[in-house]
N, C-alpha and C. Protein backbone atom coordinates (compact mmCIF):
# COMPACT_ATOMS: atom_id res chain seq x y z
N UNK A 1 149.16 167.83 257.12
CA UNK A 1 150.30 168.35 256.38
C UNK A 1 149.91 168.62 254.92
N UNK A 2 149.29 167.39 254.38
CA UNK A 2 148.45 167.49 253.26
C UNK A 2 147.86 169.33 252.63
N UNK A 3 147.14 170.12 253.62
CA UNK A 3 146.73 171.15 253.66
C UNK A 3 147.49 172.41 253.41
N UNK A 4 148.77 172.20 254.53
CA UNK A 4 150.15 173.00 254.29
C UNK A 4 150.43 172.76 252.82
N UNK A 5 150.43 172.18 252.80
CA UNK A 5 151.11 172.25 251.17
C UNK A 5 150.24 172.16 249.57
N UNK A 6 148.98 172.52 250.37
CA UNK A 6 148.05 172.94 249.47
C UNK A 6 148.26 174.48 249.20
N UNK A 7 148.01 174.97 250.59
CA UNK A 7 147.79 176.29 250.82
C UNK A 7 149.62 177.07 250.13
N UNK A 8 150.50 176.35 250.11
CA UNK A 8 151.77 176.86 250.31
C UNK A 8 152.21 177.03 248.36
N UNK A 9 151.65 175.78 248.06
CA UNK A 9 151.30 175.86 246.45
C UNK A 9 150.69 177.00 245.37
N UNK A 10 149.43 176.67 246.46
CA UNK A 10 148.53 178.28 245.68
C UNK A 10 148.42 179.38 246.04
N UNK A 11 149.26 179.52 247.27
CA UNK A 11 149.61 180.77 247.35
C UNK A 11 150.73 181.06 246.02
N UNK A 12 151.98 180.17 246.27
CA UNK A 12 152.87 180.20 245.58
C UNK A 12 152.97 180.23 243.92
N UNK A 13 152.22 179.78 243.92
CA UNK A 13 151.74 179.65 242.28
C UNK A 13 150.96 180.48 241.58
N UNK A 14 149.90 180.89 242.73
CA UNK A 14 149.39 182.05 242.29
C UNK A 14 149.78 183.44 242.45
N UNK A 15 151.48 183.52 243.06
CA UNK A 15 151.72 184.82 243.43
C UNK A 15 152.81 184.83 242.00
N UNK A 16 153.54 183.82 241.58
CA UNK A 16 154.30 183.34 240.48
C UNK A 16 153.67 183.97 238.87
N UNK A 17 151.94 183.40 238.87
CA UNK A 17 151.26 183.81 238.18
C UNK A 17 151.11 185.46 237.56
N UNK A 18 150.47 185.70 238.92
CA UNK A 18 150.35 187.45 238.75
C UNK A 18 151.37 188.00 238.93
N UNK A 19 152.37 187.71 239.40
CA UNK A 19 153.74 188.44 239.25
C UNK A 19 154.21 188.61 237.68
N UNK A 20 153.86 187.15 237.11
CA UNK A 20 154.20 187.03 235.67
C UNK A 20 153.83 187.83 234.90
N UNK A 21 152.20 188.17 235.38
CA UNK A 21 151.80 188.91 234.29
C UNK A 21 151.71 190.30 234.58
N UNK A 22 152.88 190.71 235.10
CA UNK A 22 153.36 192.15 235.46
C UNK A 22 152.17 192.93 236.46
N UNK A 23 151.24 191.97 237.15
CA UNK A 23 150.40 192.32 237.93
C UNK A 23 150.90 192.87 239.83
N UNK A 24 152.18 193.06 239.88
CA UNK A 24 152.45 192.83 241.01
C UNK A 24 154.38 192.66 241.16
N UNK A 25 155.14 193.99 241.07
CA UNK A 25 156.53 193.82 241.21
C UNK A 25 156.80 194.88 242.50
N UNK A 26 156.59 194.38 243.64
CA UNK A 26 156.93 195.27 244.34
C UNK A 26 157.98 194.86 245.69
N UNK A 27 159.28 194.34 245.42
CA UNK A 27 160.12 194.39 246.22
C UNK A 27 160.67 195.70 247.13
N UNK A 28 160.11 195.41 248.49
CA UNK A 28 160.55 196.54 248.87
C UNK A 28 162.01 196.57 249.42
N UNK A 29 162.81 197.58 249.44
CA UNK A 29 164.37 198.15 249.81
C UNK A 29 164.09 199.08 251.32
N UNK A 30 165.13 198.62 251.90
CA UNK A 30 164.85 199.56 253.32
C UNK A 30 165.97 199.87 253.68
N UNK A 31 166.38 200.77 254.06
CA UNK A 31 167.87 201.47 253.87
C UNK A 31 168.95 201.77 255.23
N UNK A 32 169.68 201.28 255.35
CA UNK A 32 170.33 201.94 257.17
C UNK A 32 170.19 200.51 257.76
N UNK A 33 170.16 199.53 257.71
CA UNK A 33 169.69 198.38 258.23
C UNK A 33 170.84 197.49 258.27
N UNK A 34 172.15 197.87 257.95
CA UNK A 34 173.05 197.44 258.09
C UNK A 34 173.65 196.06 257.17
N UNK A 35 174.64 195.40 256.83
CA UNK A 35 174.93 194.25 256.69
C UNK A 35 174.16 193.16 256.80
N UNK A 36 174.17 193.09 257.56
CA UNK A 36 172.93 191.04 258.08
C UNK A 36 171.74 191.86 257.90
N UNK A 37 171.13 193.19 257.96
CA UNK A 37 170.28 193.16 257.88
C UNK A 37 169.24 193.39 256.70
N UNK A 38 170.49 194.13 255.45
CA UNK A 38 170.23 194.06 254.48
C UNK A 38 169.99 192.49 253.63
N UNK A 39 170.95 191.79 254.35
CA UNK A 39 171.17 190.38 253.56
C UNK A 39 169.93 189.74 253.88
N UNK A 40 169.16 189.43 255.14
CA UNK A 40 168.33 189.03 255.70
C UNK A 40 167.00 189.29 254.82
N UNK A 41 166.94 190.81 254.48
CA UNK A 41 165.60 191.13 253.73
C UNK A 41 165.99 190.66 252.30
N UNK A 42 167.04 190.72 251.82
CA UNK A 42 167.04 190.06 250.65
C UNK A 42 166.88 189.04 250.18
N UNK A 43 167.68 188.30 250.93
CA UNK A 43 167.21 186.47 250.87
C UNK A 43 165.50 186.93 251.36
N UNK A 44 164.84 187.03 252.30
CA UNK A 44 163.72 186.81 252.61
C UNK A 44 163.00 187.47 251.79
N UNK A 45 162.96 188.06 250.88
CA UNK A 45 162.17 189.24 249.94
C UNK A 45 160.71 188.20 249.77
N UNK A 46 160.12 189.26 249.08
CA UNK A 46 158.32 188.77 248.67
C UNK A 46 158.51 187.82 247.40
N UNK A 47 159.70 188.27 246.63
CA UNK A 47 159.84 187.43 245.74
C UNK A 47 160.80 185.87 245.77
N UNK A 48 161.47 186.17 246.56
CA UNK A 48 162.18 184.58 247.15
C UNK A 48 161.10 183.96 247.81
N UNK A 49 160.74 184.24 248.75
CA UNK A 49 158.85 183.58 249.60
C UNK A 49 158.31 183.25 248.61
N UNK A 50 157.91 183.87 247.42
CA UNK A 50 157.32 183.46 246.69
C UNK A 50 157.54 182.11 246.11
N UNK A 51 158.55 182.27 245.76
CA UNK A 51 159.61 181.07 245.13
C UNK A 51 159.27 179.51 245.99
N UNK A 52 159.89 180.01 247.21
CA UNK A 52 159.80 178.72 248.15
C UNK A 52 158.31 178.14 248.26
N UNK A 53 157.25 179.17 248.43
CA UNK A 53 156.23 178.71 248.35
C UNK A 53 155.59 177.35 247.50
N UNK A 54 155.99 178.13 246.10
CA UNK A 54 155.37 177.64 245.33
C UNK A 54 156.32 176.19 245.19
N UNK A 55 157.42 176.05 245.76
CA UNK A 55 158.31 174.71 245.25
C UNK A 55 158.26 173.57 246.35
N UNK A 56 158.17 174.62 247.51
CA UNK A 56 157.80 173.35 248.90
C UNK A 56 156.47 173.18 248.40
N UNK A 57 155.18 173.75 248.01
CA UNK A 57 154.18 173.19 248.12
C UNK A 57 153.56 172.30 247.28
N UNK A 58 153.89 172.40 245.80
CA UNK A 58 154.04 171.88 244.93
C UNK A 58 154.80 170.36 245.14
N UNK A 59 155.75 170.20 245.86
CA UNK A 59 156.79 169.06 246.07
C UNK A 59 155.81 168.35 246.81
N UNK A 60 155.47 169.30 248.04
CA UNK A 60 154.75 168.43 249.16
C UNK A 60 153.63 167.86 248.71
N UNK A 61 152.90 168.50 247.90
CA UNK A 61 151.08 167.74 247.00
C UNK A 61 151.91 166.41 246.25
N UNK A 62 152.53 166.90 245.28
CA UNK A 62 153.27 166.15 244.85
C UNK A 62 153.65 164.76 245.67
N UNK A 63 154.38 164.65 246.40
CA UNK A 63 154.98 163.44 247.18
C UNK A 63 153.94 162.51 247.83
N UNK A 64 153.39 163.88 248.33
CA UNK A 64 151.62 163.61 248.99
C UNK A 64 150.59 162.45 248.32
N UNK A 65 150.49 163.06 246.95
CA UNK A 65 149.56 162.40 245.97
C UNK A 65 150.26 160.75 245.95
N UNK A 66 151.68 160.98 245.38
CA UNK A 66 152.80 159.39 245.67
C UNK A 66 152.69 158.74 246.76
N UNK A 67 151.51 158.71 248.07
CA UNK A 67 151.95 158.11 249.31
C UNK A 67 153.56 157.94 250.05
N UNK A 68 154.39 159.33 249.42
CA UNK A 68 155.63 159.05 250.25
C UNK A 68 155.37 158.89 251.50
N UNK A 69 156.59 158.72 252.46
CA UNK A 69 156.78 158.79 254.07
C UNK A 69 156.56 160.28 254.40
N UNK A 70 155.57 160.76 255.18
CA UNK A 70 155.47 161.86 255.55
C UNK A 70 156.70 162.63 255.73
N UNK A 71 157.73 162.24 256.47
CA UNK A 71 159.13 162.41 256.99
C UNK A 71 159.89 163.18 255.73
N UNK A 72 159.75 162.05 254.68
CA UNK A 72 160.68 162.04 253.63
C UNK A 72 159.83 163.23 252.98
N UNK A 73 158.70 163.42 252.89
CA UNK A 73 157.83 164.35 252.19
C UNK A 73 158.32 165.38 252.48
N UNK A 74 158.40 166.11 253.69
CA UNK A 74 158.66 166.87 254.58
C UNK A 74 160.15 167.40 254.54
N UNK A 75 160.88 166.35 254.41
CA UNK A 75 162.61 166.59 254.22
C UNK A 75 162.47 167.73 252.41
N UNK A 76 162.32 166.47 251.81
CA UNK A 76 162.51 167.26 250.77
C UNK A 76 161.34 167.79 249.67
N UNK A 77 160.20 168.33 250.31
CA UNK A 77 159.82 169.61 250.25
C UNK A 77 160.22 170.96 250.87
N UNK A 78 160.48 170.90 251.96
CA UNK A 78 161.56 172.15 252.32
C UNK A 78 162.92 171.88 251.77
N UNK A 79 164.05 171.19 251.39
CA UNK A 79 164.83 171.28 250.79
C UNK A 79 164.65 171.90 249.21
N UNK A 80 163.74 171.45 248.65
CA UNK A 80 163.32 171.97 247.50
C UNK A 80 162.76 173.47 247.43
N UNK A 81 162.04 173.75 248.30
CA UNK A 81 161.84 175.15 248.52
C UNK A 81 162.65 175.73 249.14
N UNK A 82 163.84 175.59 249.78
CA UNK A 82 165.09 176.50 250.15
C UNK A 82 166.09 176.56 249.19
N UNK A 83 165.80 175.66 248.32
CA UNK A 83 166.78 175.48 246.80
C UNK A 83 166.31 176.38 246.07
N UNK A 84 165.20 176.60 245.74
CA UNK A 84 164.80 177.73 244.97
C UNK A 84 164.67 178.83 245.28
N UNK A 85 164.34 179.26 246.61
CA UNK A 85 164.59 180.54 247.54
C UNK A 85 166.11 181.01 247.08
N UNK A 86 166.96 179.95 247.51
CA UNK A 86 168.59 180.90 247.26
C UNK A 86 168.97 180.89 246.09
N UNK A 87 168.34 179.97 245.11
CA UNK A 87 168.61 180.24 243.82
C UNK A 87 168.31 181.36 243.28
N UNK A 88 166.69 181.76 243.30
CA UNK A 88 166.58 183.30 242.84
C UNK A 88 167.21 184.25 243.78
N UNK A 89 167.42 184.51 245.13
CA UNK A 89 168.17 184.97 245.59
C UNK A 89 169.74 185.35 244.50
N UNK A 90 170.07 184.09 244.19
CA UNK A 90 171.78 184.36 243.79
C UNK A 90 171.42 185.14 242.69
N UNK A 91 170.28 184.61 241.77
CA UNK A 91 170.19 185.64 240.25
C UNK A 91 170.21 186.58 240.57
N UNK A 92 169.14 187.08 241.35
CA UNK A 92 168.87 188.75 241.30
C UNK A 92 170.29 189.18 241.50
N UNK A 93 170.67 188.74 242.73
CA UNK A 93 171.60 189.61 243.42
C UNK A 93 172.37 189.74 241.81
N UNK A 94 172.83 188.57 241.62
CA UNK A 94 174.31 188.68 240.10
C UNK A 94 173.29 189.51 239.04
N UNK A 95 172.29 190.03 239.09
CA UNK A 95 171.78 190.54 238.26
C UNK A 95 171.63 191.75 238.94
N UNK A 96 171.75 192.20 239.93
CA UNK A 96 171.28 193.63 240.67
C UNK A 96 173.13 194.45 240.22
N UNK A 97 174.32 193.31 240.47
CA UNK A 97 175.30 193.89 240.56
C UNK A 97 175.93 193.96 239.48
N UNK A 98 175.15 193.67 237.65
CA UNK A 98 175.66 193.04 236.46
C UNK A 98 175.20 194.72 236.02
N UNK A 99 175.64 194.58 234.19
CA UNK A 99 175.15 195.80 233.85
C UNK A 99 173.28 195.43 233.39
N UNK A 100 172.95 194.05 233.16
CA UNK A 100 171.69 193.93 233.31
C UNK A 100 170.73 195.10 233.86
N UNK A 101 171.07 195.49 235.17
CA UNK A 101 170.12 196.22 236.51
C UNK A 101 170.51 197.79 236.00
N UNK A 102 171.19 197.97 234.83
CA UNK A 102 171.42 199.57 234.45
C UNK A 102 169.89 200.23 233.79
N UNK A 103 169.13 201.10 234.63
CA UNK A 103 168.13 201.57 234.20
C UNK A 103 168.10 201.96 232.50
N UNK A 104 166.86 201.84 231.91
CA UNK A 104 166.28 202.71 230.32
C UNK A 104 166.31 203.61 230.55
N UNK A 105 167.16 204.15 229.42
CA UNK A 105 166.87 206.15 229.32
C UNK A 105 165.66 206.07 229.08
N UNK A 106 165.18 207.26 229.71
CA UNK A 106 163.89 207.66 229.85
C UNK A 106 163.94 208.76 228.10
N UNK A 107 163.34 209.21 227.91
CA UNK A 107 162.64 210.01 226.70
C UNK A 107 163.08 211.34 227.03
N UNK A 108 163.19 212.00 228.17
CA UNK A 108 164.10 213.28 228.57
C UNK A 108 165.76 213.15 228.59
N UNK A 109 166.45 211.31 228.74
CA UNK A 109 167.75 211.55 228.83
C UNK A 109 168.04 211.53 226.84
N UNK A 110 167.02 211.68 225.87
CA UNK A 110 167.55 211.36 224.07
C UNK A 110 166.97 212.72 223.69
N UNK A 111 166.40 213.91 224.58
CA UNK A 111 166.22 215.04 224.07
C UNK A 111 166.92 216.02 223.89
N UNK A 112 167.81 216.59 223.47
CA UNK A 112 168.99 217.34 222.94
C UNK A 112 170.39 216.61 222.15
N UNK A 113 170.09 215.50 222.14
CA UNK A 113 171.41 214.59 221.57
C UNK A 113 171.62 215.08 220.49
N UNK A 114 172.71 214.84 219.93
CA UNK A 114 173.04 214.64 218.08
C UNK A 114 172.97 213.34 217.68
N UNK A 115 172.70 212.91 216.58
CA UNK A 115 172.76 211.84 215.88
C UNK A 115 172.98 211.94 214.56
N UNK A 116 173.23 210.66 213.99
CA UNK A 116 173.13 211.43 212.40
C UNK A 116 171.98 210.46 212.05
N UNK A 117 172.11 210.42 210.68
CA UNK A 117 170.73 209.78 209.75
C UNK A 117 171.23 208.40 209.17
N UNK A 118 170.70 207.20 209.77
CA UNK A 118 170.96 205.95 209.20
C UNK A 118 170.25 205.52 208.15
N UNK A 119 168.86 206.09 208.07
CA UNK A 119 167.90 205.75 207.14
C UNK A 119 167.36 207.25 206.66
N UNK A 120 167.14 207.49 205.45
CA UNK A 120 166.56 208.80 204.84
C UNK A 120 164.89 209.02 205.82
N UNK A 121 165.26 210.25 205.86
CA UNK A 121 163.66 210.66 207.00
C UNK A 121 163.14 212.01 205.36
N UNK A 122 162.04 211.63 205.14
CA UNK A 122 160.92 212.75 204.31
C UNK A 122 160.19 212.92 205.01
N UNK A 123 160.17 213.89 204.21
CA UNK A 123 158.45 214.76 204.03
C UNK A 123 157.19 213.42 204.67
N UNK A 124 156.71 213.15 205.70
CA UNK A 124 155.44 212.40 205.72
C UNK A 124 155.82 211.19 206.06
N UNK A 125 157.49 210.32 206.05
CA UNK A 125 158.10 209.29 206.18
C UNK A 125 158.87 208.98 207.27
N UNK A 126 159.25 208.32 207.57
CA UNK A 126 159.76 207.86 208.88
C UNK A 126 161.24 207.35 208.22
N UNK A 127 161.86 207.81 209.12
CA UNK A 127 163.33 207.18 208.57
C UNK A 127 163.86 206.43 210.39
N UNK A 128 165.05 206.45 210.42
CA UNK A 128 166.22 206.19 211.56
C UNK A 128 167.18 207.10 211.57
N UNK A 129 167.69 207.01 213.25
CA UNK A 129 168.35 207.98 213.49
C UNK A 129 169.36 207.34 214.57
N UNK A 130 170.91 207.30 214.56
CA UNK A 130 171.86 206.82 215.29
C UNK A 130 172.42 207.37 216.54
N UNK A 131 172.37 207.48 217.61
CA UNK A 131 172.70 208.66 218.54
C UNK A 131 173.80 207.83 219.55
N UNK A 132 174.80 208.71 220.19
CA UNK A 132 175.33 207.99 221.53
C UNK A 132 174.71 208.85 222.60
N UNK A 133 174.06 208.30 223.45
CA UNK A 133 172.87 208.75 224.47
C UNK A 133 174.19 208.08 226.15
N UNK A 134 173.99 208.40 227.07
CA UNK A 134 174.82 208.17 228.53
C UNK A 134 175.85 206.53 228.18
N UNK A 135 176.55 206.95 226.90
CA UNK A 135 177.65 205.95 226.58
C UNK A 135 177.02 204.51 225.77
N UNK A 136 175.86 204.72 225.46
CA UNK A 136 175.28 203.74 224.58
C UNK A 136 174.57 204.37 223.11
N UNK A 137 174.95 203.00 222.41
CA UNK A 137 174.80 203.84 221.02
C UNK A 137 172.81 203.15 221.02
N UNK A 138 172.15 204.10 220.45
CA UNK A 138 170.53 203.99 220.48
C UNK A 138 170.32 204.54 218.96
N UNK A 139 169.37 203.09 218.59
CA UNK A 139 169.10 203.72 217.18
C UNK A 139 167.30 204.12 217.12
N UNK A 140 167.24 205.20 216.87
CA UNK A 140 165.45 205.48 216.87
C UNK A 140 164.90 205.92 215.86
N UNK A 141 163.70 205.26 215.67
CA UNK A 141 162.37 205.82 214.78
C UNK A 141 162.51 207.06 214.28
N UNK A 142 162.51 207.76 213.35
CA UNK A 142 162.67 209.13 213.37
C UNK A 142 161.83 210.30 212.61
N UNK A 143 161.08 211.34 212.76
CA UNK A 143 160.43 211.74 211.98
C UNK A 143 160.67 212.90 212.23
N UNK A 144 160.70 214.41 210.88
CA UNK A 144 160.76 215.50 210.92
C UNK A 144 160.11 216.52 211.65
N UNK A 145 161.02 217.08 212.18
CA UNK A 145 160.47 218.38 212.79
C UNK A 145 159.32 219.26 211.84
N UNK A 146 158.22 220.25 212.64
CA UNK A 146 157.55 221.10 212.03
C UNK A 146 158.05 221.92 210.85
N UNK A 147 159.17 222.22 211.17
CA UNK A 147 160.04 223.32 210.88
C UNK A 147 160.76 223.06 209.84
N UNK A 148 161.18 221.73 209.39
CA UNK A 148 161.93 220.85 208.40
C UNK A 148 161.74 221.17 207.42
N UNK A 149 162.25 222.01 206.49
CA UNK A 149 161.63 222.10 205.03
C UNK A 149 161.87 221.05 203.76
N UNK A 150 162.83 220.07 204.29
CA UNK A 150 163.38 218.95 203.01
C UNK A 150 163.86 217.75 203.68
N UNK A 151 163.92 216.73 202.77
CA UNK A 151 164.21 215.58 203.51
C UNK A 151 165.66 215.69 204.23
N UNK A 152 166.01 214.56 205.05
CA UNK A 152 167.29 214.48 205.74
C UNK A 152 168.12 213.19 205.05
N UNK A 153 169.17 213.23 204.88
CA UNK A 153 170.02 212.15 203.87
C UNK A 153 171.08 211.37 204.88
N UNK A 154 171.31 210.32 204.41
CA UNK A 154 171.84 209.57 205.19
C UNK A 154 173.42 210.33 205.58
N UNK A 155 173.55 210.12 207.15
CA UNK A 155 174.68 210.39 207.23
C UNK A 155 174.70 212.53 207.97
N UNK A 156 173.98 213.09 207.56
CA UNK A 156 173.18 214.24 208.02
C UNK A 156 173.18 214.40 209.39
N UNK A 157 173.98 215.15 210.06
CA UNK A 157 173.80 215.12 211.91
C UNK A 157 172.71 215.77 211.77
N UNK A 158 172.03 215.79 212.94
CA UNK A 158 170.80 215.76 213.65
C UNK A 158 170.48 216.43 214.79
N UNK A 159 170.07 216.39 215.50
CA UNK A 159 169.65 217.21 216.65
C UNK A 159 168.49 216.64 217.40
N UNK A 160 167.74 215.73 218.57
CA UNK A 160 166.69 215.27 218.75
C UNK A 160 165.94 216.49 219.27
N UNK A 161 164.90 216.44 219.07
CA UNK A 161 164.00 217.77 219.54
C UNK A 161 163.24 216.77 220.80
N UNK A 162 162.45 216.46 220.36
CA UNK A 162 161.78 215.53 221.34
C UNK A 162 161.56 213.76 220.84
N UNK A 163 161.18 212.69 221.88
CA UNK A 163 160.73 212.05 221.32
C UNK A 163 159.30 211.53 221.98
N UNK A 164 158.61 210.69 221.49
CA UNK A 164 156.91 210.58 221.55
C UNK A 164 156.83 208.92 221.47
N UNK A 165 156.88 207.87 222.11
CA UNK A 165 156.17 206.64 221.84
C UNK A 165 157.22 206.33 221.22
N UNK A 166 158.62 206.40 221.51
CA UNK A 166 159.72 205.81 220.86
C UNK A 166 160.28 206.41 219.58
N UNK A 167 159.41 207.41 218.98
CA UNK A 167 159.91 207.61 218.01
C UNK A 167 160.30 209.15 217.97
N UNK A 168 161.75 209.63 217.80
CA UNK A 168 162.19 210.64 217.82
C UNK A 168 161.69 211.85 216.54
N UNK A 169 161.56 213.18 216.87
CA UNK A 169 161.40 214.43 216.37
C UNK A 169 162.62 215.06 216.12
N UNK A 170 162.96 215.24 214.78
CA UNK A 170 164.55 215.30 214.43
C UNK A 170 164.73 216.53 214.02
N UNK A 171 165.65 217.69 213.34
CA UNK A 171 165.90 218.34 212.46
C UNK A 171 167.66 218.71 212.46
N UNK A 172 168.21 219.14 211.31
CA UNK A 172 169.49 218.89 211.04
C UNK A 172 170.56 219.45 211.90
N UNK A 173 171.36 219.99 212.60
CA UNK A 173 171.90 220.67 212.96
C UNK A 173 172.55 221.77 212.42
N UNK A 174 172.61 222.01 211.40
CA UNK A 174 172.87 222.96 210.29
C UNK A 174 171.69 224.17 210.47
N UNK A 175 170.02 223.55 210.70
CA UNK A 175 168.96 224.78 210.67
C UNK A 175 168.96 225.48 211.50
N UNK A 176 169.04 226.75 211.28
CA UNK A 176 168.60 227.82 213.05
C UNK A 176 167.44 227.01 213.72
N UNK A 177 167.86 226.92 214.90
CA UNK A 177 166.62 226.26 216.08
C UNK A 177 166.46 227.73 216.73
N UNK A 178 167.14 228.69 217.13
CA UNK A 178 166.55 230.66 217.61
C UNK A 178 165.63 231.23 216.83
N UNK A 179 164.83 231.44 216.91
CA UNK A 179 163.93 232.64 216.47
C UNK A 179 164.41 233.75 216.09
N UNK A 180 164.76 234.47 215.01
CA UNK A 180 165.41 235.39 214.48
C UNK A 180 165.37 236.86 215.54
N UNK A 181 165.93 237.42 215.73
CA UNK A 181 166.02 238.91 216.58
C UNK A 181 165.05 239.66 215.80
N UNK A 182 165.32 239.94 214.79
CA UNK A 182 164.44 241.31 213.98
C UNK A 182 162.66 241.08 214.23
């Protein structure tokens, strides 16, 4: 038994590990599977296994090393690893159904916004820029367009052109952005 709960540890601990260090997030979703059968893969996910792993096996070395009663070892090392199985179970889920699980705008949903100017943006300087982006207010890095001929003053609507590494490409909404006809 000793062994089981070697093996159940370092698996567990080492899947805990590299998961941690963003080496490895891949819960898979399978779709049409109905009620129980959705619930089933959820509780059972790679990342609940994981969980249990690492808490039954850990318990069991643990108790192991203490000369507990095999029995008693056994009781509550699987109790302990089904405690932590449904525990992360309950987070995710209250976290899958919270506004937590609401995806990051991506860098294409802050390209055409308005904003105005929270911080002065120059010539060569970086200022801030205030925007309401899909019902959230986002404040970004901000630096002048090519085209910009003077600084932008606080308070100045805006226009995002693009943004790059977080930091938005601005110019006023007042400047022609068309290319003249003639």
């Amino acid at each position: 038994m000793a062994t089981l709960y070697l093996i159940a540890a370092v698996l567990g601990i080492g899947l805990l590990i590299f998961s941690s260090l963003g080496l490895g997030d891949a819960d898979a979703s399978v779709a049409d599977l109905g009620d129980s059968g959705e619930f089933l893969l959820g509780v059972f996910s790679t990342r609940n296994l994981t969980f249990f792993l690492a808490a039954f096996g850990a318990t069991g070395m643990l108790l192991n090393w203490l000369d507990m009663n095999p029995a008693v070892t056994a009781i509550v090392a699987t109790s302990l690893g089904a405690t932590a199985l449904l525990m992360v179970h309950g987070v995710f889920s209250w976290l899958k159904r919270s506004d937590s699980s609401v995806e990051a705008l991506g860098e294409r949903d802050i390209e055409g916004a308005i904003g105005r100017v929270v911080l002065p943006i120059g010539i060569g300087t970086r200022g801030q820029v205030a925007a309401v982006v899909a019902g959230s207010e986002l404040y970004l890095t901000a630096v002048l367009a090519e085209e910009v001929v003077g600084p932008l003053a606080v308070g100045q609507e805006v226009i995002i052109l693009s943004t790059d590494g977080g930091v938005a490409r601005v110019m006023p909404t007042t400047q022609d952005v068309l290319p003249s006809s003639t």
